[in-house]
C-alpha atoms as a PDB file:
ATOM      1  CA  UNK A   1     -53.551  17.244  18.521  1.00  0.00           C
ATOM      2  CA  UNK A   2     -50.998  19.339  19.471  1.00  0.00           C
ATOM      3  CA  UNK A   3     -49.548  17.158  21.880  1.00  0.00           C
ATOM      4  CA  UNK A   4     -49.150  14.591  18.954  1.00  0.00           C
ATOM      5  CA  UNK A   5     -47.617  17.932  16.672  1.00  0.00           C
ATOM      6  CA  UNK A   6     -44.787  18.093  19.363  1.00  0.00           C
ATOM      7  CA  UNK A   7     -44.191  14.546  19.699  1.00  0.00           C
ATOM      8  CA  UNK A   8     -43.794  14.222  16.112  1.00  0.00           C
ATOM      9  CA  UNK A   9     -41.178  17.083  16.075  1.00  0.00           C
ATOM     10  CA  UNK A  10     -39.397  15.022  18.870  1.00  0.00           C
ATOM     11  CA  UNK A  11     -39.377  12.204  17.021  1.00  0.00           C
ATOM     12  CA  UNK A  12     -37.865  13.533  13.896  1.00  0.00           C
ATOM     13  CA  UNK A  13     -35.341  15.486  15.780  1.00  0.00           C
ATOM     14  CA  UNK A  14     -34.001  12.369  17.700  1.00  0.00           C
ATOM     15  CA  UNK A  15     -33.786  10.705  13.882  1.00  0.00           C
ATOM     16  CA  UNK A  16     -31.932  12.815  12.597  1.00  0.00           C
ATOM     17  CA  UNK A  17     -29.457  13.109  15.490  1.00  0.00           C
ATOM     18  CA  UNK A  18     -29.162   9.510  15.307  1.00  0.00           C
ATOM     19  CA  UNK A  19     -28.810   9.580  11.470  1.00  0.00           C
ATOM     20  CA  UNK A  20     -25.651  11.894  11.886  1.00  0.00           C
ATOM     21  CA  UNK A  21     -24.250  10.248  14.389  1.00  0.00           C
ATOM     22  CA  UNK A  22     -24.358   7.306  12.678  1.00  0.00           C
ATOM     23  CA  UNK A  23     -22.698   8.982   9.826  1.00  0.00           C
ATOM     24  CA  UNK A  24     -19.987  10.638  11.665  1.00  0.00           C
ATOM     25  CA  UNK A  25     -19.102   6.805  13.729  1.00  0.00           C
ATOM     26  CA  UNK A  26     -19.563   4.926  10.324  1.00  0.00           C
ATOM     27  CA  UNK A  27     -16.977   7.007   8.657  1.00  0.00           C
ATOM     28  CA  UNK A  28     -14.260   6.328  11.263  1.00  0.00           C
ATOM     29  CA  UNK A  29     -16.002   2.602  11.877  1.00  0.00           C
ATOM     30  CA  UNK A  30     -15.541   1.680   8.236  1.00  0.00           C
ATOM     31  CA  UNK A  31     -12.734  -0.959   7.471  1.00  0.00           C
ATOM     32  CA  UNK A  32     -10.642  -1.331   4.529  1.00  0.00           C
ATOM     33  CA  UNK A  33      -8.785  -4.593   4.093  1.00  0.00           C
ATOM     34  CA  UNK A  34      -5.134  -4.652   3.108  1.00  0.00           C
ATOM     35  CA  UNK A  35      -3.496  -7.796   1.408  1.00  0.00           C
ATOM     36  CA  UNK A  36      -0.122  -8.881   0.643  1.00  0.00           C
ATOM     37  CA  UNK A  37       0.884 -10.410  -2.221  1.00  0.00           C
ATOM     38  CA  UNK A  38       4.371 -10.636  -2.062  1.00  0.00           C
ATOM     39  CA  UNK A  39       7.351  -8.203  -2.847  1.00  0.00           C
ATOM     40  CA  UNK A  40       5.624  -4.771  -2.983  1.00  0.00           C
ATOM     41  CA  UNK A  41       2.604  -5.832  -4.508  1.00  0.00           C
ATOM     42  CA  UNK A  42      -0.962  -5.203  -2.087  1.00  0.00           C
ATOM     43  CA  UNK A  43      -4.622  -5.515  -2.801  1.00  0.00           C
ATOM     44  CA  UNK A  44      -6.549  -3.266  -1.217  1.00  0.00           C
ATOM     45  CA  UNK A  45     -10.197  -3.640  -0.557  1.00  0.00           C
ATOM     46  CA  UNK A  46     -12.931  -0.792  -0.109  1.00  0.00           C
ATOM     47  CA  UNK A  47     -15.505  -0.880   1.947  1.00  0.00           C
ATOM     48  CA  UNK A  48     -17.799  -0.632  -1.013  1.00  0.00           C
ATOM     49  CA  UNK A  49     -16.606  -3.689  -2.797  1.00  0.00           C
ATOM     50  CA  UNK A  50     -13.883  -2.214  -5.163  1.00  0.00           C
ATOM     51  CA  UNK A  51     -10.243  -3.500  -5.931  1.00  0.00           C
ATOM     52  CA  UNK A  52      -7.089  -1.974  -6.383  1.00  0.00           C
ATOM     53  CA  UNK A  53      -3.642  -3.911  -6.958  1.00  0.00           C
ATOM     54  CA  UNK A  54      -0.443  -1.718  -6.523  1.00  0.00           C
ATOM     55  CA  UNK A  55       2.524  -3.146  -8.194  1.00  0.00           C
ATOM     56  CA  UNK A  56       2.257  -6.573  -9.017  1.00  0.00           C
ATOM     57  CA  UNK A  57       5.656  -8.667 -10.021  1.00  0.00           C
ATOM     58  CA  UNK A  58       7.086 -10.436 -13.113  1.00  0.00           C
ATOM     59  CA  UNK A  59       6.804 -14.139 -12.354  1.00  0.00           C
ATOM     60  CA  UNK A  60      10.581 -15.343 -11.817  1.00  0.00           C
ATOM     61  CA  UNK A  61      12.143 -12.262 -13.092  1.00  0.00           C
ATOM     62  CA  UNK A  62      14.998 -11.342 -10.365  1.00  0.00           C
ATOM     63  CA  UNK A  63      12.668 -13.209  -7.513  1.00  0.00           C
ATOM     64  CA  UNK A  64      12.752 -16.775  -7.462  1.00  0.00           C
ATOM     65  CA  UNK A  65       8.309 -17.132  -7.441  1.00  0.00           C
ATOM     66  CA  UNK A  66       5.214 -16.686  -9.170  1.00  0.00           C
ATOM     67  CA  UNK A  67       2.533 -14.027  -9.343  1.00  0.00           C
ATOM     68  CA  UNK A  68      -0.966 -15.530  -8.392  1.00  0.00           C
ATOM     69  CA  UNK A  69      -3.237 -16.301 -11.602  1.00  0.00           C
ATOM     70  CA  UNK A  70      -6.457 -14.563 -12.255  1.00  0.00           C
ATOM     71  CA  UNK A  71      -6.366 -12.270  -9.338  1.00  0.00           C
ATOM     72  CA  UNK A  72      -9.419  -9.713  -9.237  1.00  0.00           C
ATOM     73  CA  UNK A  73      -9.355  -5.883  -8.951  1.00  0.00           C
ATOM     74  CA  UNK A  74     -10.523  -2.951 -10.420  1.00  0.00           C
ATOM     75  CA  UNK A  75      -7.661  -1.456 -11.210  1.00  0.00           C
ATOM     76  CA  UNK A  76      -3.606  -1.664 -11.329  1.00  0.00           C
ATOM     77  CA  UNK A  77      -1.467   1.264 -10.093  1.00  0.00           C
ATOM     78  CA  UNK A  78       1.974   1.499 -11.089  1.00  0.00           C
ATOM     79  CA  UNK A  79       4.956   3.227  -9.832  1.00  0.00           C
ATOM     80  CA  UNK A  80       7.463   2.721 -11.979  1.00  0.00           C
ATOM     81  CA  UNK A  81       8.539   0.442 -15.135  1.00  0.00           C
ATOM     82  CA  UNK A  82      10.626  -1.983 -13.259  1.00  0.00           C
ATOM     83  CA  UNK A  83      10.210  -5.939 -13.874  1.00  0.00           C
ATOM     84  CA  UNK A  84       9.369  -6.425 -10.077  1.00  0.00           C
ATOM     85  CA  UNK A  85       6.579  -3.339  -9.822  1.00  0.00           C
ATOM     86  CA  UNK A  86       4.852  -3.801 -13.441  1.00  0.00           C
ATOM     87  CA  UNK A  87       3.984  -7.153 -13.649  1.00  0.00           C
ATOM     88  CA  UNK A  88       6.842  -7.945 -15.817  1.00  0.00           C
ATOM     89  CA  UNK A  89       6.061  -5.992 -18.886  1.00  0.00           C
ATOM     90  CA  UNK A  90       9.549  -4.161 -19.039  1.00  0.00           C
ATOM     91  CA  UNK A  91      10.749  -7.724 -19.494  1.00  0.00           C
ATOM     92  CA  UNK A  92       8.482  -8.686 -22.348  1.00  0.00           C
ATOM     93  CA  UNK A  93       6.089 -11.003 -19.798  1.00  0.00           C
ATOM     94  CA  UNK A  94       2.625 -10.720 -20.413  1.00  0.00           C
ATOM     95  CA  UNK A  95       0.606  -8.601 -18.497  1.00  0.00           C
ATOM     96  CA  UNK A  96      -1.162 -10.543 -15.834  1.00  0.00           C
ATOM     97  CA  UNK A  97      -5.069  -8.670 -16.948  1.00  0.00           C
ATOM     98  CA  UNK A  98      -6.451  -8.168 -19.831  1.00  0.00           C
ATOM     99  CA  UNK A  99      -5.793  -4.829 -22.095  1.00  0.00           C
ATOM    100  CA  UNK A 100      -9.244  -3.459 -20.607  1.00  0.00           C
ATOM    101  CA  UNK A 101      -7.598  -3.288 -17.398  1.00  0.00           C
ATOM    102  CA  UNK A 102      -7.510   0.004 -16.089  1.00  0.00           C
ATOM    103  CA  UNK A 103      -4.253   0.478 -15.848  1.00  0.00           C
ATOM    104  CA  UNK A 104      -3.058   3.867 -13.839  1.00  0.00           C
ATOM    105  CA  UNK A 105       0.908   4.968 -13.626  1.00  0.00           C
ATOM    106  CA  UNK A 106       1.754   8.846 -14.071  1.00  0.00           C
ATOM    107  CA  UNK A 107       0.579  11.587 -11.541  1.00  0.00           C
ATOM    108  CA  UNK A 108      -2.648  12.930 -11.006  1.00  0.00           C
ATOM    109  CA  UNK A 109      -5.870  12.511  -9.571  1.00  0.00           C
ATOM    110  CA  UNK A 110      -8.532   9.507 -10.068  1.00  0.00           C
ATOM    111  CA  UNK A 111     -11.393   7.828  -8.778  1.00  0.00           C
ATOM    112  CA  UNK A 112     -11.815   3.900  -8.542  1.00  0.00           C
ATOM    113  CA  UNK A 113     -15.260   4.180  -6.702  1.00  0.00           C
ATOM    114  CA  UNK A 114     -14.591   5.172  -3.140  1.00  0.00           C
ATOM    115  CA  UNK A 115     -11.229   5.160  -3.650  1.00  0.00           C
ATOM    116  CA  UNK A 116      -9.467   8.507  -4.325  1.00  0.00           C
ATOM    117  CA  UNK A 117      -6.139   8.269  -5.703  1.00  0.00           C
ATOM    118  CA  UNK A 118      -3.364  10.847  -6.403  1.00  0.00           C
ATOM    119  CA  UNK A 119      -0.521  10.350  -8.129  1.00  0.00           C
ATOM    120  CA  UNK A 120       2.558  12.219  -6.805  1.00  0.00           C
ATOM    121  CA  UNK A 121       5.773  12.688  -8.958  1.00  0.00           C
ATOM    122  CA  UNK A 122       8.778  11.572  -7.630  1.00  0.00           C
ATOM    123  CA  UNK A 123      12.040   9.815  -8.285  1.00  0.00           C
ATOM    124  CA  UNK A 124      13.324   6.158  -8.065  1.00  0.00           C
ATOM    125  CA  UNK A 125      16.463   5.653  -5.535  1.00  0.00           C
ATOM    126  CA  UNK A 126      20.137   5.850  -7.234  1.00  0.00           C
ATOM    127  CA  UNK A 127      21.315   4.549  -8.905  1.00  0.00           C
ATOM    128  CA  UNK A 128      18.588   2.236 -10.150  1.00  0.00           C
ATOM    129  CA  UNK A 129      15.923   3.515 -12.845  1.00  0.00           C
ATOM    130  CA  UNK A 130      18.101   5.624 -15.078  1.00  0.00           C
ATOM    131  CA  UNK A 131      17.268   3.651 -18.189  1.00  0.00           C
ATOM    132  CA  UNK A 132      13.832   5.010 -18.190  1.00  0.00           C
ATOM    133  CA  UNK A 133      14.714   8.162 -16.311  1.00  0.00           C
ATOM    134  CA  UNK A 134      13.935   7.471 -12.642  1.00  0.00           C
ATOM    135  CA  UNK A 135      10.716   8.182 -12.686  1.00  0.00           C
ATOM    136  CA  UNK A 136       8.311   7.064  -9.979  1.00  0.00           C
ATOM    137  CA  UNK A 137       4.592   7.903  -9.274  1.00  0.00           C
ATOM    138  CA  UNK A 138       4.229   8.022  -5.189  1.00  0.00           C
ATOM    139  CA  UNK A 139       0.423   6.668  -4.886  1.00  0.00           C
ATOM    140  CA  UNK A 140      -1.505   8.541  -1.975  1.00  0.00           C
ATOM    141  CA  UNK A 141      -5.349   6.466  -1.282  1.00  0.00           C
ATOM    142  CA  UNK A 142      -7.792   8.333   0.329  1.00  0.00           C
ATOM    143  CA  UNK A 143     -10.691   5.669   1.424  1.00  0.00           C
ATOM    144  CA  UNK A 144     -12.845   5.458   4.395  1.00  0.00           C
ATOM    145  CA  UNK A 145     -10.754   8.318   6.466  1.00  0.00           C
ATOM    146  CA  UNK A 146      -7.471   6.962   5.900  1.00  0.00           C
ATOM    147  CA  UNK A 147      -4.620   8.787   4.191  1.00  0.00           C
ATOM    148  CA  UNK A 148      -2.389   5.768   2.667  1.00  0.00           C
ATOM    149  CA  UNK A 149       0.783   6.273   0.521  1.00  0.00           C
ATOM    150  CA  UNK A 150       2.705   3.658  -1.538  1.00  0.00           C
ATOM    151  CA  UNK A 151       6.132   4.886  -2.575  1.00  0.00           C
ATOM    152  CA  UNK A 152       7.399   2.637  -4.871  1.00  0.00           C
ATOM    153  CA  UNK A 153      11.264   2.456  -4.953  1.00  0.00           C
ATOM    154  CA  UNK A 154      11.197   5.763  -4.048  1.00  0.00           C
ATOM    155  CA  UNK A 155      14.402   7.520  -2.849  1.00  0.00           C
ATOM    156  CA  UNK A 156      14.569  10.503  -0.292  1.00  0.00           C
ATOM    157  CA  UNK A 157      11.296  12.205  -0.603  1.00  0.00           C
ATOM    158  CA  UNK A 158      11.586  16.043  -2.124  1.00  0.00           C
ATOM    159  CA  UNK A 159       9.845  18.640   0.094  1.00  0.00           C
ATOM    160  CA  UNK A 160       7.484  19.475  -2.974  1.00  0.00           C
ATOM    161  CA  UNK A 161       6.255  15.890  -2.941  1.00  0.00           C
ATOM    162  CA  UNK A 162       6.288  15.990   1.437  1.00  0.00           C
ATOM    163  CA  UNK A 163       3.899  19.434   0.636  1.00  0.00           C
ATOM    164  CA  UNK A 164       1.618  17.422  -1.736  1.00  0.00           C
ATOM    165  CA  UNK A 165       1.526  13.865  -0.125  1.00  0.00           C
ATOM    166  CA  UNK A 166       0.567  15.428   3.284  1.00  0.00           C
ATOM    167  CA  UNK A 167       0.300  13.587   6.699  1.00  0.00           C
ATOM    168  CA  UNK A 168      -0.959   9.776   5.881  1.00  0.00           C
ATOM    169  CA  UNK A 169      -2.183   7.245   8.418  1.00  0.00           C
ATOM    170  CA  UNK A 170      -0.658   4.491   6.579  1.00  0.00           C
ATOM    171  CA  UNK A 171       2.576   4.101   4.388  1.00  0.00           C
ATOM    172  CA  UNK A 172       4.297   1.494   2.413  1.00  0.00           C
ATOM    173  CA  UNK A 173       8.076   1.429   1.864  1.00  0.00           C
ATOM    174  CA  UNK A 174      11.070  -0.273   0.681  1.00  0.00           C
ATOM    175  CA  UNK A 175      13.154  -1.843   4.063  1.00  0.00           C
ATOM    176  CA  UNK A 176      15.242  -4.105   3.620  1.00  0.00           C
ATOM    177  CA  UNK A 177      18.377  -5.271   6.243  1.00  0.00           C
ATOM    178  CA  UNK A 178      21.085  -4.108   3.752  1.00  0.00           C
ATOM    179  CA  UNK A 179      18.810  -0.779   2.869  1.00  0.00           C
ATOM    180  CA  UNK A 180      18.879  -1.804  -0.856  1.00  0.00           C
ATOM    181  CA  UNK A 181      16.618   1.223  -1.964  1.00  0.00           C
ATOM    182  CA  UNK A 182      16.548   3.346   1.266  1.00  0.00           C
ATOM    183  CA  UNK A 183      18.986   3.974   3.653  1.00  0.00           C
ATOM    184  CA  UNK A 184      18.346   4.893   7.758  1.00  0.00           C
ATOM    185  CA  UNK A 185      18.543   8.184   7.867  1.00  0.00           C
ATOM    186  CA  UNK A 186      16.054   8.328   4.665  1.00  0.00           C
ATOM    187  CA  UNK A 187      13.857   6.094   6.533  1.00  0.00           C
ATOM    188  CA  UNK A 188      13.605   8.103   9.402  1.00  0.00           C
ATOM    189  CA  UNK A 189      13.463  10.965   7.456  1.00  0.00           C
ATOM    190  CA  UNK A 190      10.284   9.726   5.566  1.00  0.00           C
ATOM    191  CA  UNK A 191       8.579   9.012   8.826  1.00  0.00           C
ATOM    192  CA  UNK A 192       9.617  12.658  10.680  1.00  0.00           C
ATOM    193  CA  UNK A 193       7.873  13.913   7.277  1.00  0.00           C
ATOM    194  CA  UNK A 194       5.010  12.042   7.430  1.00  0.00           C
ATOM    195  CA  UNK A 195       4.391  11.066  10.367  1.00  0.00           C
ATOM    196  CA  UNK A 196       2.571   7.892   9.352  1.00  0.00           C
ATOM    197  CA  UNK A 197       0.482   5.462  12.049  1.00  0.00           C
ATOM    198  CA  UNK A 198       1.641   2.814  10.708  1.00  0.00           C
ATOM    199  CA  UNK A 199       4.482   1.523   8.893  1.00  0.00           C
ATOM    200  CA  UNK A 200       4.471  -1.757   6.457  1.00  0.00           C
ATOM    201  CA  UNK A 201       7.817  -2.620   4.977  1.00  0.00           C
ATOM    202  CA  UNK A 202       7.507  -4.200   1.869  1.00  0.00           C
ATOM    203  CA  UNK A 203      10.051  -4.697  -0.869  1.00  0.00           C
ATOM    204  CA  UNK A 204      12.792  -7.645   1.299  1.00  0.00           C
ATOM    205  CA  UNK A 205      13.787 -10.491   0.433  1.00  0.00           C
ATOM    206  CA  UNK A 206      11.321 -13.454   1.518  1.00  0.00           C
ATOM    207  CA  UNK A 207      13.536 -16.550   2.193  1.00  0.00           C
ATOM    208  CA  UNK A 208      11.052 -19.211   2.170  1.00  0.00           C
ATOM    209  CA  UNK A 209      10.360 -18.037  -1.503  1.00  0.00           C
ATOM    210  CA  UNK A 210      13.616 -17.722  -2.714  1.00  0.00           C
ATOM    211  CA  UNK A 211      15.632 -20.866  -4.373  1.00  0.00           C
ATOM    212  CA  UNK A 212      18.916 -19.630  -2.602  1.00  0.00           C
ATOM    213  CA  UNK A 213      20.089 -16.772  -0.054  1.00  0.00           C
ATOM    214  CA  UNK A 214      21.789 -15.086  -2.558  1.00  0.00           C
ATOM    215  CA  UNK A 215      18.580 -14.693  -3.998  1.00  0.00           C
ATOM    216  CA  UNK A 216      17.721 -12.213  -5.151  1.00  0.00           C
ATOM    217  CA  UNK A 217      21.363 -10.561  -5.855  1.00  0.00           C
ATOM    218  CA  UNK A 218      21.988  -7.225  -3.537  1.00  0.00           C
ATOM    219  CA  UNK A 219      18.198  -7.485  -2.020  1.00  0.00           C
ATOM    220  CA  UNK A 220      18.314  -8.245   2.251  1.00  0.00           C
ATOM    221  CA  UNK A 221      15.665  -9.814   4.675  1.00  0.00           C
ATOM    222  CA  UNK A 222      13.710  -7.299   6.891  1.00  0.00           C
ATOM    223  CA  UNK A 223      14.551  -9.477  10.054  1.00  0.00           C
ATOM    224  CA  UNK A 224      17.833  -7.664  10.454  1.00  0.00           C
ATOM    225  CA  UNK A 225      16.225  -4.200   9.984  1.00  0.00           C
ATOM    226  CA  UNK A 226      13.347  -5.257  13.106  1.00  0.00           C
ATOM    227  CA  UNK A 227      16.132  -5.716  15.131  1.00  0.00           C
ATOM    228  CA  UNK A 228      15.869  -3.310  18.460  1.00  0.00           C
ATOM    229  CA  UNK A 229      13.030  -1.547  16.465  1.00  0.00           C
ATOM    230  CA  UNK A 230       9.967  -0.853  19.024  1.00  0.00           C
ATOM    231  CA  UNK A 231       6.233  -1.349  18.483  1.00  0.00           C
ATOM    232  CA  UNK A 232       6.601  -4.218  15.726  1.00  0.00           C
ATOM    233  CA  UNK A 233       3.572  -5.992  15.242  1.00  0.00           C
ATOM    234  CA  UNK A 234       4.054  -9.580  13.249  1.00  0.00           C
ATOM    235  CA  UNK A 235       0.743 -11.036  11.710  1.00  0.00           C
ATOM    236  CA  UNK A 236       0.024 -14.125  11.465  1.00  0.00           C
ATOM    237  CA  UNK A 237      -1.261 -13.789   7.825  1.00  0.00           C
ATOM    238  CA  UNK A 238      -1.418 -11.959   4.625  1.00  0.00           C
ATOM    239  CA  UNK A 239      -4.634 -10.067   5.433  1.00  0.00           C
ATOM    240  CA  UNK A 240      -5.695  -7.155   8.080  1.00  0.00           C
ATOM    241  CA  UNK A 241      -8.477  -4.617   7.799  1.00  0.00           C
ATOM    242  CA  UNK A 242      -7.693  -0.996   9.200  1.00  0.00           C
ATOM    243  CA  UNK A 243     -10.762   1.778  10.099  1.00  0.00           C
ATOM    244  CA  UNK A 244      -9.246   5.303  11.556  1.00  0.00           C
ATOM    245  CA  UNK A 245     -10.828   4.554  14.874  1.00  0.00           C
ATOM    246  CA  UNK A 246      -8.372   1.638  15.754  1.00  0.00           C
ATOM    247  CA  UNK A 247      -5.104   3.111  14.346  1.00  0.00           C
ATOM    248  CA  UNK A 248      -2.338   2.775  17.565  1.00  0.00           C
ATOM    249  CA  UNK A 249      -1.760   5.646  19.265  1.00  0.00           C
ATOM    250  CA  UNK A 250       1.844   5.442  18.691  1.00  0.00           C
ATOM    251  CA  UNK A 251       3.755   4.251  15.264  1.00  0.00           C
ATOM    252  CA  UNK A 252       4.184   0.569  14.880  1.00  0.00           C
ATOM    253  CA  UNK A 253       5.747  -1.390  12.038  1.00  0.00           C
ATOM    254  CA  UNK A 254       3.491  -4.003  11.264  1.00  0.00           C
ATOM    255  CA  UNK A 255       5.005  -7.225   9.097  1.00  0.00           C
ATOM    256  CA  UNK A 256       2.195  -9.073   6.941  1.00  0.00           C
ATOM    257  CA  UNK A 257       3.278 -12.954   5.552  1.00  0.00           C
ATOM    258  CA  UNK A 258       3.098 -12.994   2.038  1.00  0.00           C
ATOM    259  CA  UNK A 259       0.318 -14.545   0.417  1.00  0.00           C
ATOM    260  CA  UNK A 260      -0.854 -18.211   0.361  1.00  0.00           C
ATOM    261  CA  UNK A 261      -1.233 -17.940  -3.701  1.00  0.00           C
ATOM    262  CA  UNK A 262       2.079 -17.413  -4.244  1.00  0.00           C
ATOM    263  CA  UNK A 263       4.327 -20.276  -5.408  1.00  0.00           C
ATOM    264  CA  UNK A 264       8.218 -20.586  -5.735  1.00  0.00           C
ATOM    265  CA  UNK A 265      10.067 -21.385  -8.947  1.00  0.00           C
ATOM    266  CA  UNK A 266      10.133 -25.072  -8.337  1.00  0.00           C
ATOM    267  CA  UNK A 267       6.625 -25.911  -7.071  1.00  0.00           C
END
């Protein structure tokens, strides 16, 4: 009897070491799934199953394509009231969800299940923005152990939003090859702050999408900017999933294709 007493006491022991170190592993195991729309539009998917789209496009408004019909999420975040970053509604387009949409664009702090979401006040880039103001909400995610920040057209970061934003694991930002919204020294400034694992430009021009390569006016490709740059990591599609245990060691820029569902102006 008291031989079984101990074994028992062994055996819920060794359960509940496994159960926490299952916990801690499954924390840095789980994957979220980034995908690229186009522009500086992502869908980002939790490991739980929920949906968040960060600044979709106008269709046609100042780029020459379409944004995809009857895409799912949860919820839209906004960073500013630009054609290309709120689905066209500063240009009288319809919005691309219905009006019980949750729809989130000024600073603060939310929840969209697992996903923890702060809004950080910033300012767009001169000299763009000043009819409404410059304003634009930096979005920092929190999901599955990753810190991951989505600047908008964001210009030089202030040291009040470097102090709230934190370190991040991941980070989204304008590049272009004729620095349209940020310049070089910005850039680098941004990642010195930062410190980011990896970088995903976002906000070039996408030739294969455009009707012309003046299109659109004063925006530039991001091959020209990848030039001499170290670490760059090209995929192959629109899709990757990131978990904190694979992050690289060292920074890399990583370039996504845009996505399948998108369609030029003349298709």
């Amino acid at each position: 009897m008291k031989y079984l007493a101990i074994l028992f006491v062994f055996v819920a022991l060794t359960a509940c070491q496994q159960s926490e170190n299952q916990d801690t592993g499954t924390q840095d195991d789980k994957q979220i799934k980034f995908e690229y729309i186009a522009h500086a539009c992502f869908r980002l998917h939790s490991p739980e199953g929920k949906q968040i789209i960060i600044d979709p496009y106008g269709s046609q408004i100042w780029l020459s394509y379409n944004f995809p019909k009857d895409l799912e999420t949860d919820a839209v975040l906004i960073t500013h009231p630009h054609y290309d970053h709120d689905g066209g509604q500063s240009r009288g387009q319809a919005f691309p969800w219905s009006e019980e949409m949750q729809v989130l664009r000024d600073p603060g702090e939310y929840a969209i299940g697992d996903f923890s979401i702060q809004g950080v006040k910033g300012k767009h880039a001169d000299p763009y923005g000043k009819e409404f103001g410059q304003i634009n909400t930096i979005w920092v995610i929190e999901i599955a152990g990753l810190r991951i920040a989505h600047i908008g057209d964001n210009g030089p970061i202030s040291n009040e939003a470097i102090e709230t934003i934190g370190k991040v694991d991941i980070i989204m930002l304008p590049i272009d090859g004729v620095y349209h919204i940020l310049k070089e020294v910005e850039i680098q400034a941004i990642f010195a702050a930062l410190e980011p694992k990896v970088i995903i430009p976002m906000h070039y021009q996408i030739p294969e999408l455009e009707l012309s390569a003046e299109t659109p006016k004063n925006l530039g490709p991001i091959d020209p900017w990848l030039k001499g740059k170290n670490n760059v990591l090209r995929l192959e599609n629109n899709e990757h999933n990131f978990a904190r245990k694979t992050l690289p060691e060292q920074a890399q820029v990583m370039v996504f294709k845009h996505s399948p569902l998108v369609t030029r102006a003349d298709q």
